[in-house]
Protein backbone atom coordinates (compact mmCIF):
# COMPACT_ATOMS: atom_id res chain seq x y z
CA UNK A 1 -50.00 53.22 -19.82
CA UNK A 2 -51.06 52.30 -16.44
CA UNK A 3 -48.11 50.93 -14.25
CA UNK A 4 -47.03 49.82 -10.73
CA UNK A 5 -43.51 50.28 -9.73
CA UNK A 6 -41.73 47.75 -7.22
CA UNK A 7 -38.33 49.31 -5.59
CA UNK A 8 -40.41 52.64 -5.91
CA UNK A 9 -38.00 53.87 -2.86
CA UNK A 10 -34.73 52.21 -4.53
CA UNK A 11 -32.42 54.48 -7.58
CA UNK A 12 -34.02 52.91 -9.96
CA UNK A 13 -37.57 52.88 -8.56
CA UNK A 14 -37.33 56.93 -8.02
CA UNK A 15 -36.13 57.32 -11.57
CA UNK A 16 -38.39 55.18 -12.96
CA UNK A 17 -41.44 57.35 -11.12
CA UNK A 18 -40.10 60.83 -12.39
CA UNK A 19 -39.88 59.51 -15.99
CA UNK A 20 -43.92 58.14 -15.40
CA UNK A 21 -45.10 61.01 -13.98
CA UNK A 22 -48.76 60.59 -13.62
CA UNK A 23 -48.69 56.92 -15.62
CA UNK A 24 -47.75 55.62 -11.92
CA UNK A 25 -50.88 54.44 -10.69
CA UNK A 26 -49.29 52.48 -7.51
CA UNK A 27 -45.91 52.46 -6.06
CA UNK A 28 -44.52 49.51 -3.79
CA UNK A 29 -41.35 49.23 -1.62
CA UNK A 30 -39.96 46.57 0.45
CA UNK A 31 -39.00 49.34 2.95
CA UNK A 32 -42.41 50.71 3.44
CA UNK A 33 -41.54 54.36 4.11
CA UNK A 34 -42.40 57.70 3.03
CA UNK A 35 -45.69 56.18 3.13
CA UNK A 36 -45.33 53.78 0.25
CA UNK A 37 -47.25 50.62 0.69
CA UNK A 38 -44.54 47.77 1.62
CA UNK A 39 -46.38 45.18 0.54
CA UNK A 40 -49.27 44.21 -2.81
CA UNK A 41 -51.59 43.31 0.08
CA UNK A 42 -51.26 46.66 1.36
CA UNK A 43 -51.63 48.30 -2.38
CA UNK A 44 -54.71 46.56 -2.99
CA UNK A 45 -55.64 45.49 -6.70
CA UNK A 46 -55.88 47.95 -9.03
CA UNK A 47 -56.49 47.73 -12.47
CA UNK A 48 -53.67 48.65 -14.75
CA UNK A 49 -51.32 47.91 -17.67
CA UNK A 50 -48.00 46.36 -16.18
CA UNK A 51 -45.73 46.15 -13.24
CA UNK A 52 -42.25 47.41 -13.25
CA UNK A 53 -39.81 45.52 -10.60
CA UNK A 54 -36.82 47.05 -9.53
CA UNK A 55 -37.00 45.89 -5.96
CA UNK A 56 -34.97 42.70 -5.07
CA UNK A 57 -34.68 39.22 -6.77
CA UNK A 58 -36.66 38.22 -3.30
CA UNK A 59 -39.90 39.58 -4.42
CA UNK A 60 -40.44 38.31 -7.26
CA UNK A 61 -42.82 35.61 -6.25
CA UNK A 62 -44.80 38.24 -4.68
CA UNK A 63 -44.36 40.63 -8.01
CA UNK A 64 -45.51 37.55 -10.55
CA UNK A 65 -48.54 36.31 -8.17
CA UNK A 66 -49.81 39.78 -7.83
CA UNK A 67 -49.62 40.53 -11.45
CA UNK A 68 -51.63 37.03 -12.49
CA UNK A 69 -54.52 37.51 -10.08
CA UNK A 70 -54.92 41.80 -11.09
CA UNK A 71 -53.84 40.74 -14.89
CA UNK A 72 -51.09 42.84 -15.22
CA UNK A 73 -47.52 42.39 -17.19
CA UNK A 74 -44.59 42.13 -15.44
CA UNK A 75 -41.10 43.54 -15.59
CA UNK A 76 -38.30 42.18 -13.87
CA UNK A 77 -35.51 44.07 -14.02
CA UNK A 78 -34.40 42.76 -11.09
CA UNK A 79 -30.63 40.09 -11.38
CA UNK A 80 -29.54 37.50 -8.93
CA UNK A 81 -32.25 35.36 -9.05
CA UNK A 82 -32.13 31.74 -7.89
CA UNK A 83 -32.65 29.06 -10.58
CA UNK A 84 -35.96 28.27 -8.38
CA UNK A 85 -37.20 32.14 -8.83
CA UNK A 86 -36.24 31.93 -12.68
CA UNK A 87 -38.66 28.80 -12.67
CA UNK A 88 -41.13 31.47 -11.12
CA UNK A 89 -40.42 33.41 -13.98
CA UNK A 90 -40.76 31.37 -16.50
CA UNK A 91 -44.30 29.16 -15.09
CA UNK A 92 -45.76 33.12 -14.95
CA UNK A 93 -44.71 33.68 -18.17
CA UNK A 94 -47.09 30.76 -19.22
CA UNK A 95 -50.31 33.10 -17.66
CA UNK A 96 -49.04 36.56 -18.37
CA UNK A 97 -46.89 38.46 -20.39
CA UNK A 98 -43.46 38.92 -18.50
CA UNK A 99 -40.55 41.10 -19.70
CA UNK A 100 -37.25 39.58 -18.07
CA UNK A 101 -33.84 40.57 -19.17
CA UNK A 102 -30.77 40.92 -17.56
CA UNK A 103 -29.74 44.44 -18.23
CA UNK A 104 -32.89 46.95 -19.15
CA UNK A 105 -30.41 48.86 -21.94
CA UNK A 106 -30.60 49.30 -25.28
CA UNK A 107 -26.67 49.74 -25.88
CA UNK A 108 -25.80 46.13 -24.09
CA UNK A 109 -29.21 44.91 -26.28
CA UNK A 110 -26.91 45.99 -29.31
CA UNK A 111 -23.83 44.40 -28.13
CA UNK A 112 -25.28 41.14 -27.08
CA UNK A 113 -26.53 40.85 -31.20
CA UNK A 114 -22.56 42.32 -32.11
CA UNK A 115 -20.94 39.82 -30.05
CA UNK A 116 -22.81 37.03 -30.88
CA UNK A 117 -22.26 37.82 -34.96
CA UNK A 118 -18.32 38.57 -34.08
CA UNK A 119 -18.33 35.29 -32.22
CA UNK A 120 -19.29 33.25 -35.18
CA UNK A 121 -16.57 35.35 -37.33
CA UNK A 122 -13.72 33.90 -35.34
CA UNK A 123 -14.83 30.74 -34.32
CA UNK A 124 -10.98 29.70 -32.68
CA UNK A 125 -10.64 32.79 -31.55
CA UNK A 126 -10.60 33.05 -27.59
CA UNK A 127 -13.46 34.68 -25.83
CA UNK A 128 -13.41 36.37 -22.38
CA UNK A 129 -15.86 38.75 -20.88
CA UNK A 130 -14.82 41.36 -18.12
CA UNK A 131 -17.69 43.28 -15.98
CA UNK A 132 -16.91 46.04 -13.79
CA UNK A 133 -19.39 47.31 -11.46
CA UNK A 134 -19.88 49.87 -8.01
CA UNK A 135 -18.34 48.16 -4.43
CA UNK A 136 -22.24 47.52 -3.30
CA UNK A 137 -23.08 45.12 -6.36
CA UNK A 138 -24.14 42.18 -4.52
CA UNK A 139 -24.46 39.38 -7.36
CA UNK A 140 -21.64 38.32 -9.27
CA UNK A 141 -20.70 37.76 -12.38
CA UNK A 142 -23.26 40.47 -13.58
CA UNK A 143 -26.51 39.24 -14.92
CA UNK A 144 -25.61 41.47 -17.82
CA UNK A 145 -22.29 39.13 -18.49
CA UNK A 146 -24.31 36.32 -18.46
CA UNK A 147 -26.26 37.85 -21.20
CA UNK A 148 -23.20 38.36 -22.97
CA UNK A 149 -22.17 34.73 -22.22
CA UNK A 150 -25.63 33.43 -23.62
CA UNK A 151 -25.32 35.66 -26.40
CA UNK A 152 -22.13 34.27 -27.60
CA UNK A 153 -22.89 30.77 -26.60
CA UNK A 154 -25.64 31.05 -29.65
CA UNK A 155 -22.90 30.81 -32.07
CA UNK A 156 -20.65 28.58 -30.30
CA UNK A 157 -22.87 26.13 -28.23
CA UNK A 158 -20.27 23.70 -27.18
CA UNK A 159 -18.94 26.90 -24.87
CA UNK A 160 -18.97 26.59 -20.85
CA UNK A 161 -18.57 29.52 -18.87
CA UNK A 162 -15.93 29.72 -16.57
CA UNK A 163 -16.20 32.74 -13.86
CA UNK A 164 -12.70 33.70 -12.64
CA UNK A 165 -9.49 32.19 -12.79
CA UNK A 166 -7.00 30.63 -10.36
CA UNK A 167 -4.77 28.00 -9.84
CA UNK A 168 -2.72 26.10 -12.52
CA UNK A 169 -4.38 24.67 -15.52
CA UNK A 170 -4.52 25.52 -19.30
CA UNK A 171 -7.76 27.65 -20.74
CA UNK A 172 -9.56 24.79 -22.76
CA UNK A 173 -11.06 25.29 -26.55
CA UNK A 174 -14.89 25.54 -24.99
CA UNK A 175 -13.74 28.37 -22.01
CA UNK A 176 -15.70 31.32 -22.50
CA UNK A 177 -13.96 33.77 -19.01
CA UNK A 178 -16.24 35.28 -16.99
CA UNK A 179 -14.60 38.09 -14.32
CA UNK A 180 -15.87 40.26 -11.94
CA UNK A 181 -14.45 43.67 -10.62
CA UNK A 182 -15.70 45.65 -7.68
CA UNK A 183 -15.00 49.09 -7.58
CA UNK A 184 -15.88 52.62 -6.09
CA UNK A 185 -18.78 53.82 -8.11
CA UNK A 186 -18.87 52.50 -11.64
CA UNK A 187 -22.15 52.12 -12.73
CA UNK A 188 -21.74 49.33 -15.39
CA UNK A 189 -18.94 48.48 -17.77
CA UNK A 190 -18.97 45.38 -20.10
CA UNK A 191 -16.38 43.88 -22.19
CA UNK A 192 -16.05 41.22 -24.91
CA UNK A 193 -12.55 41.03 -25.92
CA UNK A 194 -12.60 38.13 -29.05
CA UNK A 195 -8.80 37.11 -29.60
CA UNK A 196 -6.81 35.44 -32.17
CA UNK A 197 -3.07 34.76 -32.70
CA UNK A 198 -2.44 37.79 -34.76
CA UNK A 199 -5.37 40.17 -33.43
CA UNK A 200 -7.70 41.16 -30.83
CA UNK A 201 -11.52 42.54 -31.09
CA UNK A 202 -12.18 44.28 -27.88
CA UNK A 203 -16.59 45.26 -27.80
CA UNK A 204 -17.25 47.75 -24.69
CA UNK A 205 -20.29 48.99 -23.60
CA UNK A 206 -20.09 51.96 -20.58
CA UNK A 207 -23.16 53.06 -19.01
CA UNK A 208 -22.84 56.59 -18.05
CA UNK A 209 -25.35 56.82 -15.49
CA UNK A 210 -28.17 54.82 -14.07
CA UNK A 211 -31.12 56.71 -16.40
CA UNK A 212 -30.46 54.80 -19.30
CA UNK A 213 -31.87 51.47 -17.10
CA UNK A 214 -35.01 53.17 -16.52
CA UNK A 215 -35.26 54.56 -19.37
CA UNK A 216 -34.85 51.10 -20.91
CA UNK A 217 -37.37 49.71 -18.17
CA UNK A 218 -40.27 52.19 -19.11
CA UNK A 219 -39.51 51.31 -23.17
CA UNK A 220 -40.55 47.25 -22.03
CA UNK A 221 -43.14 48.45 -20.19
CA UNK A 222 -44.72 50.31 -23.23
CA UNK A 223 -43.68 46.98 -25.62
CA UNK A 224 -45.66 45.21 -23.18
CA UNK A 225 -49.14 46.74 -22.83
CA UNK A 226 -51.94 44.52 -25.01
CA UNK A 227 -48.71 41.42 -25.47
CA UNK A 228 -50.07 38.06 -25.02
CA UNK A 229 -48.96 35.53 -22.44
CA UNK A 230 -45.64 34.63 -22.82
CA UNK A 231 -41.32 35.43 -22.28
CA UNK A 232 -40.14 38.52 -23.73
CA UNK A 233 -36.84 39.98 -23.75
CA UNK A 234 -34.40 42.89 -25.48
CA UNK A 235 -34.05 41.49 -28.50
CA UNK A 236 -37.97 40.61 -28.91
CA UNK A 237 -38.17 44.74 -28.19
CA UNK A 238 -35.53 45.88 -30.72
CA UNK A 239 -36.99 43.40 -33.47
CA UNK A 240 -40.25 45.41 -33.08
CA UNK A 241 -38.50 48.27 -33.48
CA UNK A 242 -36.73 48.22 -36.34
C-alpha cells in the first residue's frame, strides 16, 4: 500500500506514520513544520493507493479534490463536519472510493451492530447514550455517539435524538439522549444504557489509548486499495472480514 497521511504532525497523524513505516509515500500538515508540506499543492501529485485524513474537518475539501484529480481513496477520519462538507463527502464518494466513519475502531464497530440488535429486543425500553471525552474535544456530542444514535435508530426509526437535557418537560416515547462530558484526559468512553421498568442493559466501550484509532485507520486504508467508487464504512469492513 501506497498512502498519504493528512494531520501527519497531529497524535493521530504521527501514529499513523510509525505504524506505515515506509508505506508513507507523502505526509501533509496544516501546520507546515518540521518540513512537512502544509499544503497538496506543495506535495505535488504522486501516484499512490489512498489518503489517510486525520487533519481537521476544514480540509476536507482540499483532501477529496486532491484525491479525485491523483486517483487516490480517501479516509476521513476526521468528525465535526458541517452538513455542507458531508455533502463533499458524499458527491466524492460518487468519483472515488471514500472510507468515512465516525470512530476508526473496531470495538465501537462491534457495539454499534450490539446496540442496534439490543435496541430491537426492547423496543419500549428507554434509550440514552453518554460520551465522555478529554477537556480539548472540540465537537460535541461525539461523532462516535452519533454513530451509536444512527445505529439504534435502524431498529427504531421513528427515534429523534435529543443532545442534553434541561428545563422541565417529560422524556417522550421517540427520545433517544444524547450527553456530552468533558474531562481531563479520557480518550473515549461510550455508553448505551437500554432501560426497562424492571431492568437495565448498560453496553460500554473504553478506548484505552489513541493506537487503536490508527490502527483502525490503516485497516480502511488496506480495505480500500483496488475498491470501486463509492461510500464505505465499519460495518462494510467487518462484513469483509468475517
Amino acid at each position: 500500500m501506497r498512502a498519504i497521511i493528512c494531520g501527519a504532525n497531529g497524535a493521530m497523524g504521527k501514529l499513523i506514520r510509525d505504524i506505515l513505516g515506509d508505506e508513507a509515500i507523502g505526509l501533509v500538515s496544516l501546520d507546515g513544520e518540521n518540513g512537512v508540506p502544509k499544503t497538496f499543492e506543495e506535495l505535488g501529485k504522486l501516484q499512490g493507493d489512498v489518503i489517510i485524513d486525520f487533519s481537521h474537518h476544514s480540509a476536507v475539501a482540499d483532501v477529496l479534490t486532491y484525491a479525485k484529480e491523483t486517483g487516490f481513496a480517501a479516509v476521513i477520519g476526521t468528525t465535526g463536519h458541517t452538513p455542507e462538507e458531508k455533502q463533499l463527502i458524499f458527491d466524492a464518494a460518487k468519483e472515488i472510493p471514500v472510507f468515512y466513519s465516525g470512530n476508526m475502531s473496531l470495538g465501537i464497530a462491534v457495539l454499534c451492530k450490539v446496540a442496534k440488535q439490543a435496541a430491537s429486543f426492547f423496543p419500549d425500553a428507554d434509550i440514552e447514550i453518554v460520551e465522555t471525552h478529554h477537556n480539548r474535544k472540540v465537537d460535541a456530542p461525539s461523532g462516535t455517539a452519533l454513530m451509536l444514535f444512527n445505529a439504534v435508530k435502524e431498529a427504531r426509526p421513528e427515534a429523534v435524538a435529543h443532545c442534553g437535557r434541561t428545563g422541565e418537560g417529560k422524556r417522550t416515547k421517540e427520545e433517544i439522549g444524547i450527553h456530552s462530558l468533558r474531562m481531563g484526559g479520557v480518550v473515549g468512553v461510550h455508553e448505551v444504557h437500554i432501560c426497562t421498568p424492571s431492568q437495565t442493559l448498560t453496553l460500554r466501550h473504553q478506548a484505552e489509548t489513541r493506537g487503536m484509532l490508527a490502527d483502525g485507520a490503516v485497516d480502511a486504508a488496506r480495505f480500500m486499495v483496488g475498491k470501486q467508487p463509492g461510500l464505505y464504512n465499519m460495518e462494510n469492513l467487518l462484513s469483509e472480514a468475517k
